[in-house]
C-alpha atoms as a PDB file:
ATOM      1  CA  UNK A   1      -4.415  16.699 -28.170  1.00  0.00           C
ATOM      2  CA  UNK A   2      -2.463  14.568 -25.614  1.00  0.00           C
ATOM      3  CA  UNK A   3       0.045  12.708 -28.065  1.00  0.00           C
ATOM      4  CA  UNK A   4      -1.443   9.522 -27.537  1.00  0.00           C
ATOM      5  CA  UNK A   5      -2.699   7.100 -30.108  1.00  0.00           C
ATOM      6  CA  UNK A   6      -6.155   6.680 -29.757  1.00  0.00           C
ATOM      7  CA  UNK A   7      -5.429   2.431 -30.016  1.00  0.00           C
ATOM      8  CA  UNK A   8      -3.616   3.050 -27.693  1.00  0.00           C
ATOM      9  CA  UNK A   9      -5.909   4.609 -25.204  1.00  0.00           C
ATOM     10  CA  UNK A  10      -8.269   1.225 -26.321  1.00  0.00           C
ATOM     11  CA  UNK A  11      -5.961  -0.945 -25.450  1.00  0.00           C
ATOM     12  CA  UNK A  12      -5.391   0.948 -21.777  1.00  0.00           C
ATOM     13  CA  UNK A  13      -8.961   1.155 -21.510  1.00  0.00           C
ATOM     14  CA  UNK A  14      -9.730  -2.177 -22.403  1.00  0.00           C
ATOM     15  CA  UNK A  15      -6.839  -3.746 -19.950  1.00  0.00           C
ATOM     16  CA  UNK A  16      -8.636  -2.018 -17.055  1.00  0.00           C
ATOM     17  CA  UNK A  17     -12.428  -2.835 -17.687  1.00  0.00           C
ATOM     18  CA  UNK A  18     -10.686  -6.633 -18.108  1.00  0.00           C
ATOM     19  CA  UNK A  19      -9.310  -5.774 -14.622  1.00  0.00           C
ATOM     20  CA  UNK A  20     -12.500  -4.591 -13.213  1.00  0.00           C
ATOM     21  CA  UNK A  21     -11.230  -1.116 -12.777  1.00  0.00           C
ATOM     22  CA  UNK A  22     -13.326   0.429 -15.156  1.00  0.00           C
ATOM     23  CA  UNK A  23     -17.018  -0.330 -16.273  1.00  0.00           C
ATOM     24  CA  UNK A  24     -17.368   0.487 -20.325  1.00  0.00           C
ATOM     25  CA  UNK A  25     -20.987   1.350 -21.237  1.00  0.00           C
ATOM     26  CA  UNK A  26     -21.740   1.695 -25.010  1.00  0.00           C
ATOM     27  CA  UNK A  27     -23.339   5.183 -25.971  1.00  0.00           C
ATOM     28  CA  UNK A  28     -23.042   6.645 -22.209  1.00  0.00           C
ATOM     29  CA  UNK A  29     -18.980   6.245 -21.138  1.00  0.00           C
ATOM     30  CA  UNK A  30     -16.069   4.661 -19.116  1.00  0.00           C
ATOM     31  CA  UNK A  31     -16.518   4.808 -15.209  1.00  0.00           C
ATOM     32  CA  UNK A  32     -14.275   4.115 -12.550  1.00  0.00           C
ATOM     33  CA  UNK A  33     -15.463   1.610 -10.334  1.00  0.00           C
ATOM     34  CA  UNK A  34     -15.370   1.969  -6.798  1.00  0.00           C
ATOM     35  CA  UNK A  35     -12.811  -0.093  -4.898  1.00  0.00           C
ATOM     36  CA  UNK A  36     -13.402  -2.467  -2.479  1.00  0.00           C
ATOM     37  CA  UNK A  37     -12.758  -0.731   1.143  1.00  0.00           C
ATOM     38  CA  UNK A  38     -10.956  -2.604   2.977  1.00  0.00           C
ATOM     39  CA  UNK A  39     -11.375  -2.884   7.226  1.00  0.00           C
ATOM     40  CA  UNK A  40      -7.829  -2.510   9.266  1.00  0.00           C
ATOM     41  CA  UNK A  41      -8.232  -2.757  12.941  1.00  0.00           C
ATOM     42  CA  UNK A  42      -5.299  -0.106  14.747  1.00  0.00           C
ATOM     43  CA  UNK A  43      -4.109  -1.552  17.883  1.00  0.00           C
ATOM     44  CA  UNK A  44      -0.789  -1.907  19.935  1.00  0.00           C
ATOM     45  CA  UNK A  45       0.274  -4.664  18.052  1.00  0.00           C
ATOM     46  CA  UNK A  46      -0.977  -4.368  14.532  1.00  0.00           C
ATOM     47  CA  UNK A  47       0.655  -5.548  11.669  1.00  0.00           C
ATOM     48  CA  UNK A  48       0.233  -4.461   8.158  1.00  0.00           C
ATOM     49  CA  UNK A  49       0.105  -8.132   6.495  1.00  0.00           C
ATOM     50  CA  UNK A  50      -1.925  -9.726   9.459  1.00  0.00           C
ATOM     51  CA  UNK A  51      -4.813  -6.719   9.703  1.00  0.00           C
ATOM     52  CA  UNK A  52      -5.006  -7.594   5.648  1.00  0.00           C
ATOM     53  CA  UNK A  53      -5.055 -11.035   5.771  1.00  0.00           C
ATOM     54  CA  UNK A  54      -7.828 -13.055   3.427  1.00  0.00           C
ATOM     55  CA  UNK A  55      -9.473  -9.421   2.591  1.00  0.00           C
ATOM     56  CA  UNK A  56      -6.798  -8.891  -0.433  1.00  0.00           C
ATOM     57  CA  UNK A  57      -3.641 -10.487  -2.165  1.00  0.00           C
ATOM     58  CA  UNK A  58      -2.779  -7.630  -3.395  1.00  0.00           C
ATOM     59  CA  UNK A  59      -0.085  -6.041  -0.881  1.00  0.00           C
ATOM     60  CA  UNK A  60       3.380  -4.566  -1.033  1.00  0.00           C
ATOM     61  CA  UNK A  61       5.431  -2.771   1.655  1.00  0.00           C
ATOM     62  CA  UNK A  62       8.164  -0.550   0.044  1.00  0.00           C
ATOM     63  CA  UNK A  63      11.826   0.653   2.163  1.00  0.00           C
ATOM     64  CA  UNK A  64      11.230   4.586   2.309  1.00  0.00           C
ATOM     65  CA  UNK A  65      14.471   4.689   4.576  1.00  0.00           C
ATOM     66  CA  UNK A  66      17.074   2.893   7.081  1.00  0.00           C
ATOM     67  CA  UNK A  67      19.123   3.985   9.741  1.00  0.00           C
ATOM     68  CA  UNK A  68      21.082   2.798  12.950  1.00  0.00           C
ATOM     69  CA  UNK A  69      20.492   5.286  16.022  1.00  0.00           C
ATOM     70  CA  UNK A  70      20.942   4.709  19.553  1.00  0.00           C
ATOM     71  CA  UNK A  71      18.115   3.325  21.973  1.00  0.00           C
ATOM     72  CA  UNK A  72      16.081   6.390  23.892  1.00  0.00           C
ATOM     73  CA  UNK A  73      15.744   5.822  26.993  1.00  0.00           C
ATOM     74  CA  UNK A  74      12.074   4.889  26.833  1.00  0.00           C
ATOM     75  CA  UNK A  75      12.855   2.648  23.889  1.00  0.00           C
ATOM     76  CA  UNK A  76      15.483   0.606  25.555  1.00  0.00           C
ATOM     77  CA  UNK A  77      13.359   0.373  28.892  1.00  0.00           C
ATOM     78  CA  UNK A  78      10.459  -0.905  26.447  1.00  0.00           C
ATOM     79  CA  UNK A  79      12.858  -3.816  24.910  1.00  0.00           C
ATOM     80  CA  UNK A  80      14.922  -4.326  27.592  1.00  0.00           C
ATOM     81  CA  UNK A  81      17.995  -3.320  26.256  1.00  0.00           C
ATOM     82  CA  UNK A  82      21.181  -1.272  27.127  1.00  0.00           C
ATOM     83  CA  UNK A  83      20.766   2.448  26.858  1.00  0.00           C
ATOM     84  CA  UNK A  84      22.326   3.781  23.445  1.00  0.00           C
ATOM     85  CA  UNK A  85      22.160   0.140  22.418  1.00  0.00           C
ATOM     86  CA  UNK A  86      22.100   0.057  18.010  1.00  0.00           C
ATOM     87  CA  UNK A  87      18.705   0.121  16.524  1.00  0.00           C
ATOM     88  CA  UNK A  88      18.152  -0.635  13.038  1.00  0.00           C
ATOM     89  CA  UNK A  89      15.468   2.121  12.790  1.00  0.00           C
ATOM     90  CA  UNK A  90      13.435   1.128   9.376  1.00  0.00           C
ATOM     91  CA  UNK A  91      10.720   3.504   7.671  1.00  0.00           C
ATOM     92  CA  UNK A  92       7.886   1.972   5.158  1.00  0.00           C
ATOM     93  CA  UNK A  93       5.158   2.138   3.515  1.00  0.00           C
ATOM     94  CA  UNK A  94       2.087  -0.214   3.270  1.00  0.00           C
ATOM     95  CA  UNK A  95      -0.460  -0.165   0.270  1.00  0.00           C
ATOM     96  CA  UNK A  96      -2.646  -2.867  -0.764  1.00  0.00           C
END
């Protein structure tokens, strides 16, 4: 039906219940375990690795995009720079 190999799908199946994302239960299915939920405080200064720190190991930020653009006014008040000073203006993404 899907093209797969039913070994296959085993294999898959069993790599994840090893993993603890899926619970196997003879005669009654595979279910999806729930995931941990994880507590990140928002603040003025938050940071992605600190507000994670000792709840998980498993984080990754990933480079969506990059530019250079010219300090706003409010911006270059904020950092104390020149007005239309270069900013290296970086967008990400945090999972974990």
């Amino acid at each position: 039906r899907y093209g797969v190999n039913r070994h296959t799908v085993r294999s898959a199946i069993a790599a994840l219940v090893q993993e603890g994302v899926l619970r196997a239960e003879q005669g009654r299915g595979t279910f999806v375990l729930s995931r941990k939920r994880l507590s990140y405080p928002i603040g003025a200064r938050t940071r992605f690795s600190t507000g994670l720190q000792g709840q998980t190991s498993e984080r990754h930020i990933a480079l969506l995009a990059s530019s250079v653009e010219p300090a706003s006014r409010r911006i270059a008040d904020a950092l104390k720079l020149a007005r239309g000073a270069a900013l290296l203006c970086l967008e990400t993404r945090g999972e974990a």
